[in-house]
PDB file of N, CA and C in Angstrom:
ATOM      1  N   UNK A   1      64.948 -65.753 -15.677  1.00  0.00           N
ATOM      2  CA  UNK A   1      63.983 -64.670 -15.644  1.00  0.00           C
ATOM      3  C   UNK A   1      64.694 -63.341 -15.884  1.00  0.00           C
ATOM      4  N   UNK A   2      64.245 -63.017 -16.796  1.00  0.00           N
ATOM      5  CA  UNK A   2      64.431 -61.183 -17.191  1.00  0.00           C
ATOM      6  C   UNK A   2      64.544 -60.041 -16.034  1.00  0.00           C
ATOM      7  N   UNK A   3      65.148 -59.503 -15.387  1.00  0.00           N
ATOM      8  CA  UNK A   3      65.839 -58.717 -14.565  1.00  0.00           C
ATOM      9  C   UNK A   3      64.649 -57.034 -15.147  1.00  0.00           C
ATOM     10  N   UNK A   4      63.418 -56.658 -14.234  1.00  0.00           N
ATOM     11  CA  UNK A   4      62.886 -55.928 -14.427  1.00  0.00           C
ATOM     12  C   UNK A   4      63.950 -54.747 -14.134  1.00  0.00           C
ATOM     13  N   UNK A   5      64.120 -53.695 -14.813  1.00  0.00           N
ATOM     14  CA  UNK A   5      64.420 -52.271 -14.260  1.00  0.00           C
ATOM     15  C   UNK A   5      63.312 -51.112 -14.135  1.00  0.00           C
ATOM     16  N   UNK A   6      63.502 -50.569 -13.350  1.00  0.00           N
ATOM     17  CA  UNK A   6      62.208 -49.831 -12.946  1.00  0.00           C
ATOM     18  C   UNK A   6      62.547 -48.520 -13.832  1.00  0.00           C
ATOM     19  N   UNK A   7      61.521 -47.742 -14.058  1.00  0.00           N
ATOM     20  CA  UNK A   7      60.975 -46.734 -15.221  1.00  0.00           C
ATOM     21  C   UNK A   7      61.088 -45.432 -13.940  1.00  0.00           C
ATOM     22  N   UNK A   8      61.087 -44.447 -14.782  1.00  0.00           N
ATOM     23  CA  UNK A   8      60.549 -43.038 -14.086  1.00  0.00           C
ATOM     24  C   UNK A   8      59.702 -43.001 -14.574  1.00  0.00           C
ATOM     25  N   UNK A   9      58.342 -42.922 -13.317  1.00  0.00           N
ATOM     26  CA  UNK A   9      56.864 -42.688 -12.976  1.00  0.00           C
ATOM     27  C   UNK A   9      56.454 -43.856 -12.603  1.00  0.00           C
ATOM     28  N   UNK A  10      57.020 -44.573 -12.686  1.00  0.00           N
ATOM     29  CA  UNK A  10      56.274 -46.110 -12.377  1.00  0.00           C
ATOM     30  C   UNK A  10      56.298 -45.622 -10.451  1.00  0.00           C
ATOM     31  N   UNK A  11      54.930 -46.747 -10.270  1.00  0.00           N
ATOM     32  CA  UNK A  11      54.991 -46.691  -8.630  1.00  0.00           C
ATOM     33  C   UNK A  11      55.069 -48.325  -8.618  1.00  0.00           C
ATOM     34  N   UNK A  12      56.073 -48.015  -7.606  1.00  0.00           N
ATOM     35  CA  UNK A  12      56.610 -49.603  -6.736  1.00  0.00           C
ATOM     36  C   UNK A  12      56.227 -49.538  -5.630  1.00  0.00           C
ATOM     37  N   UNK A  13      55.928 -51.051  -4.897  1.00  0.00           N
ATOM     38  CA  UNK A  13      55.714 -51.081  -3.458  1.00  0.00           C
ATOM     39  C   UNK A  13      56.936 -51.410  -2.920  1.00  0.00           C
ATOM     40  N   UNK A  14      57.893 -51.025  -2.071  1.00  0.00           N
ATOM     41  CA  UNK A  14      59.116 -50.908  -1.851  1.00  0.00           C
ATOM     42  C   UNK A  14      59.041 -51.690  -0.215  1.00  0.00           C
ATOM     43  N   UNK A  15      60.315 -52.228   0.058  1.00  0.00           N
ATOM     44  CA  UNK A  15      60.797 -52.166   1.511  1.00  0.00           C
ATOM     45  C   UNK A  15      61.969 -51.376   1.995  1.00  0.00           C
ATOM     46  N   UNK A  16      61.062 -50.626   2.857  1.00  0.00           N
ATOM     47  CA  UNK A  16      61.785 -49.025   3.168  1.00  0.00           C
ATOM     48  C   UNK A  16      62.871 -49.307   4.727  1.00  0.00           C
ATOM     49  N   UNK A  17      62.152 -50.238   5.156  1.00  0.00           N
ATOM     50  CA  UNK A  17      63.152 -50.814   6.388  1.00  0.00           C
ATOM     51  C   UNK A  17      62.289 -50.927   7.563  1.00  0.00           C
ATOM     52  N   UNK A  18      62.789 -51.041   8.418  1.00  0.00           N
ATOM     53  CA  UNK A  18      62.373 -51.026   9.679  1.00  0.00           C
ATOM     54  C   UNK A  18      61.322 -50.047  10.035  1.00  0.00           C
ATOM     55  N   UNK A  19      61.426 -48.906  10.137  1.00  0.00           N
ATOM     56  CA  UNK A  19      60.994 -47.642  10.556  1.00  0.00           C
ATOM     57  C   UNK A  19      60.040 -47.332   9.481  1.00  0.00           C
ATOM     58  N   UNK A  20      59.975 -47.355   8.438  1.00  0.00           N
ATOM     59  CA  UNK A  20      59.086 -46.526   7.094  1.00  0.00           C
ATOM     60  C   UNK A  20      58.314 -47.642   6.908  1.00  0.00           C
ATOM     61  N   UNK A  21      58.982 -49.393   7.015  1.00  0.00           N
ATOM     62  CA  UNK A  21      58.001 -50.283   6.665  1.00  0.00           C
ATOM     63  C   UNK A  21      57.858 -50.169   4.990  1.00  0.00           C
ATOM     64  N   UNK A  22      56.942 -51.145   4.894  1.00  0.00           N
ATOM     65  CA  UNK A  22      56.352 -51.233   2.801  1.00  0.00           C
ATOM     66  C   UNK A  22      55.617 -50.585   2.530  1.00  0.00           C
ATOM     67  N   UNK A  23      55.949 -49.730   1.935  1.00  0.00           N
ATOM     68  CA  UNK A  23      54.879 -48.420   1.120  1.00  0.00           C
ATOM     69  C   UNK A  23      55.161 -48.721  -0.687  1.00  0.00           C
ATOM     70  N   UNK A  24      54.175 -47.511  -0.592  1.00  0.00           N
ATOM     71  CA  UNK A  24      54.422 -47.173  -2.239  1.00  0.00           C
ATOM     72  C   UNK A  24      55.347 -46.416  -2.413  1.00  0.00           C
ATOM     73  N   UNK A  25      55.690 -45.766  -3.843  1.00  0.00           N
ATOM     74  CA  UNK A  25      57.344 -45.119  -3.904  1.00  0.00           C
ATOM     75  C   UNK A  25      56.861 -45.196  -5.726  1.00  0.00           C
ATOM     76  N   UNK A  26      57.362 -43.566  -6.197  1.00  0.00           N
ATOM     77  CA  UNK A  26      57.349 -43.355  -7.095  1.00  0.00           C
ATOM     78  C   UNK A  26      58.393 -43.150  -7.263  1.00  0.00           C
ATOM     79  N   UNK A  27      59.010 -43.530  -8.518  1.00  0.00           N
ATOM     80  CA  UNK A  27      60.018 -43.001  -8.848  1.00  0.00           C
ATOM     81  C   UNK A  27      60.457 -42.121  -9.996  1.00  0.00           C
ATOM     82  N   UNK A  28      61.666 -41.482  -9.417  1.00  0.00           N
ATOM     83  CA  UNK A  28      61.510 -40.097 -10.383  1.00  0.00           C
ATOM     84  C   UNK A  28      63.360 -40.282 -10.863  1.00  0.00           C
ATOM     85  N   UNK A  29      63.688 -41.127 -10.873  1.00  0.00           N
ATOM     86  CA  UNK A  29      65.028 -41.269 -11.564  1.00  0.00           C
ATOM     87  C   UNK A  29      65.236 -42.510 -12.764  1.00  0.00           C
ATOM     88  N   UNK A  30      66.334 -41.858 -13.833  1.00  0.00           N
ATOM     89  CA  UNK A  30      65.760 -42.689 -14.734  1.00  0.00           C
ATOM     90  C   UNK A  30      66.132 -43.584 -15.286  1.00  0.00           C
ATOM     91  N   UNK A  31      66.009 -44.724 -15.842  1.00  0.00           N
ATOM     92  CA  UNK A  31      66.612 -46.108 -15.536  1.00  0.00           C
ATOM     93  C   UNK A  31      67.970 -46.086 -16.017  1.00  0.00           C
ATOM     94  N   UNK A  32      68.406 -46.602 -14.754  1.00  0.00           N
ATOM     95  CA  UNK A  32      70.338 -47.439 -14.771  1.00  0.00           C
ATOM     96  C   UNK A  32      70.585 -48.447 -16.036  1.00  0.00           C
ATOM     97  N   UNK A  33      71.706 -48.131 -16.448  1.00  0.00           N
ATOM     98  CA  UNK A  33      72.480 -49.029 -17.902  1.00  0.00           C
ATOM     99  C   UNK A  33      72.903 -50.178 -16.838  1.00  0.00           C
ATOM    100  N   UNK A  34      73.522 -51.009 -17.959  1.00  0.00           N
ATOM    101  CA  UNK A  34      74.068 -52.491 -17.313  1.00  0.00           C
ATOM    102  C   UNK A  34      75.259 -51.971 -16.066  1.00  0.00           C
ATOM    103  N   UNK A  35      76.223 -50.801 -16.639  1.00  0.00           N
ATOM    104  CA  UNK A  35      77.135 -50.794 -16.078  1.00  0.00           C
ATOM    105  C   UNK A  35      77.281 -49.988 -15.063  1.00  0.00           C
ATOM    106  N   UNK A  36      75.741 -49.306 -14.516  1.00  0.00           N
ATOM    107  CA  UNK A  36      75.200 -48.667 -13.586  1.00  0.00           C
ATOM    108  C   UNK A  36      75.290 -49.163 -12.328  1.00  0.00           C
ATOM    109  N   UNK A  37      75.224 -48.406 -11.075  1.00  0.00           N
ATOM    110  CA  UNK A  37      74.631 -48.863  -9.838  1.00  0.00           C
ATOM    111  C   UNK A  37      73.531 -49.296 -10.231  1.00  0.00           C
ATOM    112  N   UNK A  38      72.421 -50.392  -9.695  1.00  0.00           N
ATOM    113  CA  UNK A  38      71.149 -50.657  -9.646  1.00  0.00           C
ATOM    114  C   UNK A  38      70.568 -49.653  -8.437  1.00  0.00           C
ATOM    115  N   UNK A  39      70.424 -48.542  -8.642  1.00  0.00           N
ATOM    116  CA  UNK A  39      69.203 -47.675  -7.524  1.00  0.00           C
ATOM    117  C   UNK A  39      68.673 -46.942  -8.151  1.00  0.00           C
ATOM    118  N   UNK A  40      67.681 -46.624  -7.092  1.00  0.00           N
ATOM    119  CA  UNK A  40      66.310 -46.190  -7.888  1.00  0.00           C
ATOM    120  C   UNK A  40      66.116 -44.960  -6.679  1.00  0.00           C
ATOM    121  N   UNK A  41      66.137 -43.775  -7.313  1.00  0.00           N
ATOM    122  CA  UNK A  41      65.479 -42.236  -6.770  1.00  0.00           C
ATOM    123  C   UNK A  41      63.604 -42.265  -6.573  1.00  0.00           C
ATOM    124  N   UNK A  42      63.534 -42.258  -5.812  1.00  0.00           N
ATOM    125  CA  UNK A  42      62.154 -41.884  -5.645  1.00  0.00           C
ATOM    126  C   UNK A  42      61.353 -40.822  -4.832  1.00  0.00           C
ATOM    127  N   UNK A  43      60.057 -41.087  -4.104  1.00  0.00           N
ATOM    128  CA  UNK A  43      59.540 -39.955  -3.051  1.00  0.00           C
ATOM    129  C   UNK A  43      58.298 -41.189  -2.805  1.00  0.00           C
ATOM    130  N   UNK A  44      58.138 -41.123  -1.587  1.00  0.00           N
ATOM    131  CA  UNK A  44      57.695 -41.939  -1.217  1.00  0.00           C
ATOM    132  C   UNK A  44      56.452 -41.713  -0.823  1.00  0.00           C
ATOM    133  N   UNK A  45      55.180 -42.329  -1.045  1.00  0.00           N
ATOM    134  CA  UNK A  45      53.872 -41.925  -0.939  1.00  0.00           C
ATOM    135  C   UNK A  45      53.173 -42.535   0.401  1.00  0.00           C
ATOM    136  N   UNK A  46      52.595 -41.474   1.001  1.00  0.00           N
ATOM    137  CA  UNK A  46      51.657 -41.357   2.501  1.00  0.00           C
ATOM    138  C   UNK A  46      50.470 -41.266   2.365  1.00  0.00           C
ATOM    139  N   UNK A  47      49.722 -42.046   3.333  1.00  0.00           N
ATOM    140  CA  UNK A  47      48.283 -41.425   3.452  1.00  0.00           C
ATOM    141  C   UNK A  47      47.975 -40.495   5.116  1.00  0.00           C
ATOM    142  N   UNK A  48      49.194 -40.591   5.691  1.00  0.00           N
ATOM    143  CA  UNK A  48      49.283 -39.606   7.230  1.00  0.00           C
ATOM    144  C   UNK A  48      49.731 -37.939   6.493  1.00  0.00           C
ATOM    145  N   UNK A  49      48.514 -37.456   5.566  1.00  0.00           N
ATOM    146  CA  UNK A  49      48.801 -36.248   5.232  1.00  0.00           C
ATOM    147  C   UNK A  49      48.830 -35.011   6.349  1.00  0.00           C
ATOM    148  N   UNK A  50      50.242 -34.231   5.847  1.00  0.00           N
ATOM    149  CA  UNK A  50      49.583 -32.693   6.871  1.00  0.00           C
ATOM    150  C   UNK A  50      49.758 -31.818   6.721  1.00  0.00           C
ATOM    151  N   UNK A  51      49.299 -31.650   4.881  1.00  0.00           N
ATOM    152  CA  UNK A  51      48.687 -30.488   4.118  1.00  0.00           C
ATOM    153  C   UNK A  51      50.317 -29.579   3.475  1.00  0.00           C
ATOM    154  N   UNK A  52      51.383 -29.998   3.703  1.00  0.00           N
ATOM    155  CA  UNK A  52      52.702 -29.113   3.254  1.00  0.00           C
ATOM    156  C   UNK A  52      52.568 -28.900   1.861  1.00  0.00           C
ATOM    157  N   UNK A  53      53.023 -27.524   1.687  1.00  0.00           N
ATOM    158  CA  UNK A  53      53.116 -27.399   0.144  1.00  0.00           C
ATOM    159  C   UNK A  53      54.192 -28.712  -0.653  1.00  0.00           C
ATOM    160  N   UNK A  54      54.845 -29.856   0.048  1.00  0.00           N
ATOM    161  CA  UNK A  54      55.423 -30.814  -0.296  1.00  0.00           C
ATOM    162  C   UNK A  54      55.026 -31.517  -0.957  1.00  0.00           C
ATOM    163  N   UNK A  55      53.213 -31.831  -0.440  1.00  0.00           N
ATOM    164  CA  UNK A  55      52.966 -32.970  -0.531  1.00  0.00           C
ATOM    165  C   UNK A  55      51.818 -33.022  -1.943  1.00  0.00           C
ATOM    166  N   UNK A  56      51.959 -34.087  -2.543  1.00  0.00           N
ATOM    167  CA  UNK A  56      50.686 -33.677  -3.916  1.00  0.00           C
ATOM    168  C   UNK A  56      50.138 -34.663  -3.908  1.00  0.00           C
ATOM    169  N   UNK A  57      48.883 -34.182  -3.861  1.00  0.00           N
ATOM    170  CA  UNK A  57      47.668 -35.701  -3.569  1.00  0.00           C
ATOM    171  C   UNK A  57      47.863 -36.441  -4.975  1.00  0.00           C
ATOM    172  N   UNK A  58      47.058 -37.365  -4.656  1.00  0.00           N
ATOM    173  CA  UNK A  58      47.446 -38.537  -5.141  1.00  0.00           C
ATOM    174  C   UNK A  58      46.312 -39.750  -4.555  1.00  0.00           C
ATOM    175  N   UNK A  59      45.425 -39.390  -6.416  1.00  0.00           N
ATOM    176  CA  UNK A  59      44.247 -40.012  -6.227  1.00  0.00           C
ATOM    177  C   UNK A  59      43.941 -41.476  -7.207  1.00  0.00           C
ATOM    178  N   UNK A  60      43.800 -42.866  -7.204  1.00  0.00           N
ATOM    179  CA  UNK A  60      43.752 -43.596  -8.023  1.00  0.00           C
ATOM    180  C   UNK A  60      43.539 -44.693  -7.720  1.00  0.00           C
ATOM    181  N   UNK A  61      42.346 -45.271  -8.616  1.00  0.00           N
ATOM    182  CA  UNK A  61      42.226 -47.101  -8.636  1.00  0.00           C
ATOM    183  C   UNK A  61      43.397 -47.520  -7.372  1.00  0.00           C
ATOM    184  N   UNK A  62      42.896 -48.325  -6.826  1.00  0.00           N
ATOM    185  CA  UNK A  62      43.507 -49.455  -5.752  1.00  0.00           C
ATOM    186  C   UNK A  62      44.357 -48.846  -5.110  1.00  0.00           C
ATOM    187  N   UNK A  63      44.454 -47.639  -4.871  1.00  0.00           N
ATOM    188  CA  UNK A  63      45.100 -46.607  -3.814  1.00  0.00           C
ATOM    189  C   UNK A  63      44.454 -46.636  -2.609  1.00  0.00           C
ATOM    190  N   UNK A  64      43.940 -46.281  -1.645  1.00  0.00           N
ATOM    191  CA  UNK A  64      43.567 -45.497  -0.309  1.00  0.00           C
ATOM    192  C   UNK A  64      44.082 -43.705  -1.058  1.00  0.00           C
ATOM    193  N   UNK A  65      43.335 -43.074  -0.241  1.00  0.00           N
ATOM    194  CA  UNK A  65      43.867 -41.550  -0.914  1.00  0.00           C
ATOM    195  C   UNK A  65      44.466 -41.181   0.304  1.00  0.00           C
ATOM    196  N   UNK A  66      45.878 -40.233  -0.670  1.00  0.00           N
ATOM    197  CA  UNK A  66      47.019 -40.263  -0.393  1.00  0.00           C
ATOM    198  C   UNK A  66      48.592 -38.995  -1.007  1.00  0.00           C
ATOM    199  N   UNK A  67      49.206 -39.343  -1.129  1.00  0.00           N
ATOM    200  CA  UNK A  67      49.940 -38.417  -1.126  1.00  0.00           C
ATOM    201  C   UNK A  67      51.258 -38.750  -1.500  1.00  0.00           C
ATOM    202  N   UNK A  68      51.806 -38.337  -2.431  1.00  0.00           N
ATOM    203  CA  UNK A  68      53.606 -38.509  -2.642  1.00  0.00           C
ATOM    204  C   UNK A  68      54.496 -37.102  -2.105  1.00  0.00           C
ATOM    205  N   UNK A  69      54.886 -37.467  -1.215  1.00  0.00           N
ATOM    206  CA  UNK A  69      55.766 -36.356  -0.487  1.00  0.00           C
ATOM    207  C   UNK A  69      57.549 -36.431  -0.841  1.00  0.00           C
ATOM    208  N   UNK A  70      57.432 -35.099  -1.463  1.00  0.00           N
ATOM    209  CA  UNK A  70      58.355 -34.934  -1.956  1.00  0.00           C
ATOM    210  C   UNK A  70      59.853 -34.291  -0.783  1.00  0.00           C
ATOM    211  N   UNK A  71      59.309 -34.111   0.311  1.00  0.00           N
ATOM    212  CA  UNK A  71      60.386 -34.082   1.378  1.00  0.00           C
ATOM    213  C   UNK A  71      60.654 -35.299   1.682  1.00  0.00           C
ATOM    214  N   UNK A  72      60.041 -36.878   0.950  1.00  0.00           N
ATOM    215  CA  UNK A  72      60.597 -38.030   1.234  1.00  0.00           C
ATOM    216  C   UNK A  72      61.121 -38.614   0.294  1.00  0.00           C
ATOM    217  N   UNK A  73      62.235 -37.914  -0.831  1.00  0.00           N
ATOM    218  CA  UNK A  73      63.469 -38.087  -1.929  1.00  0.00           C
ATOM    219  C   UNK A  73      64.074 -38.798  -0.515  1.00  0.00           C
ATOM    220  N   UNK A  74      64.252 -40.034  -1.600  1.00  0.00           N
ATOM    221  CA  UNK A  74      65.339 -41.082  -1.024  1.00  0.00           C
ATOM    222  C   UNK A  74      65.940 -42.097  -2.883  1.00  0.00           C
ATOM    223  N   UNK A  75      66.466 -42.898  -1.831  1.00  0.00           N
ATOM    224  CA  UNK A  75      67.549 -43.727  -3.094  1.00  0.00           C
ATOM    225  C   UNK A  75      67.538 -44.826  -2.481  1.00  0.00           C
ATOM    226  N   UNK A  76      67.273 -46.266  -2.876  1.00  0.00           N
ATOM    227  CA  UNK A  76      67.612 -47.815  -2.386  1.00  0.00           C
ATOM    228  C   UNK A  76      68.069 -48.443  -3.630  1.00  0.00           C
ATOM    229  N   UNK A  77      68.697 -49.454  -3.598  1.00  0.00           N
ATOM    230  CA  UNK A  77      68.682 -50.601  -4.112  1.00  0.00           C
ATOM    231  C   UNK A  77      67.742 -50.899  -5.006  1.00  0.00           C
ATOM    232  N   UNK A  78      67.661 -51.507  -5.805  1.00  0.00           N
ATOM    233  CA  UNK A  78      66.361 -51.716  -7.023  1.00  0.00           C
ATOM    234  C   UNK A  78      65.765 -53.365  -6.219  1.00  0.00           C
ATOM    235  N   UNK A  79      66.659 -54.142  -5.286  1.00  0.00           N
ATOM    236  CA  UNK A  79      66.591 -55.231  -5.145  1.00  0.00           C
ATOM    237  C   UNK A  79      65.695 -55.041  -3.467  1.00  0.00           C
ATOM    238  N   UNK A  80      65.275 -53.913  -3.367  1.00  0.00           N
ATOM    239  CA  UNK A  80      64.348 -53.737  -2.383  1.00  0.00           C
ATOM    240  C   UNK A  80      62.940 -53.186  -2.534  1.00  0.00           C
ATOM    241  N   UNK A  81      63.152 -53.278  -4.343  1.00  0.00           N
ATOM    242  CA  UNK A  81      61.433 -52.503  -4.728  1.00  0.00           C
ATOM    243  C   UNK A  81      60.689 -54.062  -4.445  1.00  0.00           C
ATOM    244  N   UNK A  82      59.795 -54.248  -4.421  1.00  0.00           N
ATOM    245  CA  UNK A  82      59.165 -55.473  -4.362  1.00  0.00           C
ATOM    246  C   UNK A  82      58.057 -55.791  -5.416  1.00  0.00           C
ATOM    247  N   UNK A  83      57.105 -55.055  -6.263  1.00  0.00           N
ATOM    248  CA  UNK A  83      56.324 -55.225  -7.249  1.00  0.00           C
ATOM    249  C   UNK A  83      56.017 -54.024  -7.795  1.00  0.00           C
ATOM    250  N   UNK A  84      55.727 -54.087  -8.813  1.00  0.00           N
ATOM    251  CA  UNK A  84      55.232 -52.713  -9.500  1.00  0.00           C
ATOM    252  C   UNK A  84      53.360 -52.705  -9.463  1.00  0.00           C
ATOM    253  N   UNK A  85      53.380 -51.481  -8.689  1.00  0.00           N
ATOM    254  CA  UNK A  85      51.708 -51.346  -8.269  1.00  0.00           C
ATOM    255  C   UNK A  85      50.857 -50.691 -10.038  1.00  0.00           C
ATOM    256  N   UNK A  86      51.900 -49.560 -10.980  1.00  0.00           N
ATOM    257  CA  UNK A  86      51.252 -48.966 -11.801  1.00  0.00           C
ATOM    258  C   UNK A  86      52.145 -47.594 -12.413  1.00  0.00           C
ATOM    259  N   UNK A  87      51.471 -46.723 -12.688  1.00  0.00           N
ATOM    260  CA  UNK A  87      52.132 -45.624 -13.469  1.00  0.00           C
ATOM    261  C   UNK A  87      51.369 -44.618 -12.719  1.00  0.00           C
ATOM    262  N   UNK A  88      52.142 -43.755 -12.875  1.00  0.00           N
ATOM    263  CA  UNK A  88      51.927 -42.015 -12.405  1.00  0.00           C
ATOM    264  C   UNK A  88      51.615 -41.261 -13.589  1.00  0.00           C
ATOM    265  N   UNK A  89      50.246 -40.255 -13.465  1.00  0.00           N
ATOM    266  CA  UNK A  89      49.655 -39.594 -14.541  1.00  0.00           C
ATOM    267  C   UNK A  89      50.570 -39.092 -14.596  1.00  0.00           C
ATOM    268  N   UNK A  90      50.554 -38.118 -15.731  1.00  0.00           N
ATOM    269  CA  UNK A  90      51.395 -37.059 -16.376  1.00  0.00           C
ATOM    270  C   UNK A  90      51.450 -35.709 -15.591  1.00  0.00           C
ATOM    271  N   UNK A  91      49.851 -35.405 -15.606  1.00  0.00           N
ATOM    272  CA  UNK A  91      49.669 -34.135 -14.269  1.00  0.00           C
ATOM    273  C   UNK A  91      50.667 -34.596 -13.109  1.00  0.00           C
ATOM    274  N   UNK A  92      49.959 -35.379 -12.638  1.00  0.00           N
ATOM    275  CA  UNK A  92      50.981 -36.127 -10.982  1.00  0.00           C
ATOM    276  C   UNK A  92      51.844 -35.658 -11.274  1.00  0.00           C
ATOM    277  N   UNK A  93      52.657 -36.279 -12.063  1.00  0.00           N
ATOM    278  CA  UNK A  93      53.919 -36.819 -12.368  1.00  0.00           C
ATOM    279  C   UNK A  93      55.023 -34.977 -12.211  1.00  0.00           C
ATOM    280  N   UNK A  94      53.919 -34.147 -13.026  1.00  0.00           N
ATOM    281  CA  UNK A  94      54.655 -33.138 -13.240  1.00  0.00           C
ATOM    282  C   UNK A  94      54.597 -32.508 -11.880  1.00  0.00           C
ATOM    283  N   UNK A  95      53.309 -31.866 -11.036  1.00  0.00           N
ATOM    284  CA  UNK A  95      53.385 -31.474 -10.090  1.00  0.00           C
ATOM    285  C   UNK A  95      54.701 -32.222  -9.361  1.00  0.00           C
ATOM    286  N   UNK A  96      54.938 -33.658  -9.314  1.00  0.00           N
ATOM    287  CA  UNK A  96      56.032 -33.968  -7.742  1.00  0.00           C
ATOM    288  C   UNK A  96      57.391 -33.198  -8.319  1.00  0.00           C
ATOM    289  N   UNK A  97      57.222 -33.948  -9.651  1.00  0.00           N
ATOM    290  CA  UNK A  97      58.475 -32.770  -9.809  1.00  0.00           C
ATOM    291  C   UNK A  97      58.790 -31.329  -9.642  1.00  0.00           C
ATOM    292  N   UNK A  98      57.514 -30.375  -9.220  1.00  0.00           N
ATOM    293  CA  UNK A  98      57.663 -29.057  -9.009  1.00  0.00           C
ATOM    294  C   UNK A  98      58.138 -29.005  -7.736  1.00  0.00           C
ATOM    295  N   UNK A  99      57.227 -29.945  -6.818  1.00  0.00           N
ATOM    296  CA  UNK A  99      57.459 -30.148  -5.474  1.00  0.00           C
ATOM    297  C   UNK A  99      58.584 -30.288  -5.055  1.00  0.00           C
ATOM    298  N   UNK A 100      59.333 -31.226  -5.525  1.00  0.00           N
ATOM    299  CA  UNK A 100      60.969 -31.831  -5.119  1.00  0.00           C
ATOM    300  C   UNK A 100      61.608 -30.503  -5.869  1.00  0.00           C
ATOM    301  N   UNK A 101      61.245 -29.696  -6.798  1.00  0.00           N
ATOM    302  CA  UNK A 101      62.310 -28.894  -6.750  1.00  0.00           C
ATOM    303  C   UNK A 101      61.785 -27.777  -6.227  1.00  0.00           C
ATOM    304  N   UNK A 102      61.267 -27.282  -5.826  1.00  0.00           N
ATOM    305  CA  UNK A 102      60.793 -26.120  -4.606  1.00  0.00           C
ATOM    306  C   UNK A 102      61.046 -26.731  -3.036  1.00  0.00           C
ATOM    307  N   UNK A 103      61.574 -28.194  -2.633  1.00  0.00           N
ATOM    308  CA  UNK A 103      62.061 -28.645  -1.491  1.00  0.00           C
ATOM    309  C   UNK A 103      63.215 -28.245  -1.576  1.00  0.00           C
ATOM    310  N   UNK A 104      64.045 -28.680  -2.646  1.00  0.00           N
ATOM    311  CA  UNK A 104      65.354 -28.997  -3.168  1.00  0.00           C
ATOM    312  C   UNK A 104      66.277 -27.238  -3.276  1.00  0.00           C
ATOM    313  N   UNK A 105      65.065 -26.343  -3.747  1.00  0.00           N
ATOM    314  CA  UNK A 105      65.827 -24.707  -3.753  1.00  0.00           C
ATOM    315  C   UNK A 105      66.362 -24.829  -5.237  1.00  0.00           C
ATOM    316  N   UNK A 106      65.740 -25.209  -5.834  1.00  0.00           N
ATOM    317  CA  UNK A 106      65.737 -25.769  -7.144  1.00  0.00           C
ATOM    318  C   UNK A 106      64.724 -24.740  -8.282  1.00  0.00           C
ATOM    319  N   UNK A 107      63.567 -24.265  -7.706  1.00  0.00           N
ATOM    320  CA  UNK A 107      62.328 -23.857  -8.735  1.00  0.00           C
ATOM    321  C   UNK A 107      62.849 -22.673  -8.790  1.00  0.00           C
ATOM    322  N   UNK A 108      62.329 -22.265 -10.115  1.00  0.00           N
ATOM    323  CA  UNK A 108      62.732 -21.049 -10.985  1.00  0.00           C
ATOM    324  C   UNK A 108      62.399 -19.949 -10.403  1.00  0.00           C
TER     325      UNK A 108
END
């Protein structure tokens, strides 16, 4: 079987561990070569919203409504994503990135 690598924008349902449990998880880093680490950058999506300029809703087919919070940039293993749920619009997609870099001290 063909060894999926995960995309930037794709959303995965991930195992985050103990504490965070299996969520969704977008990811915003962009795919590893052969001779790469296998990890995957993401921000991890909530539906316990509480309104931070962090967080960017996040509305869609077979969701619950919800939220990708960009104060939750993390990095795992690719061998802990567990299925690919779908893709992140383009809008989305651009807002988290404003988000993570106005967390980050990053925005222009």
């Amino acid at each position: 079987m063909a060894r999926v690598i995960p995309e930037r924008g794709e959303i995965w349902l991930a195992d985050l561990g103990r504490v965070q449990k299996v969520r969704p998880v977008l990811v915003l880093s962009i795919a590893y070569k052969d001779d790469e680490r296998a990890v995957v950058t993401f921000v991890s999506r909530t539906t316990s919203l509480r309104g931070t300029e962090y967080e960017v809703v996040h509305q869609a087919p077979r969701f619950d409504d919800g939220a990708f919070d960009a104060q939750g940039i993390n990095s795992l293993p690719d061998v802990q994503l567990i299925r690919r749920l779908g893709i992140c619009d383009a809008a989305t997609m651009f807002k988290v990135e404003a988000a993570v870099k106005l967390w980050l001290g990053l925005a222009e």
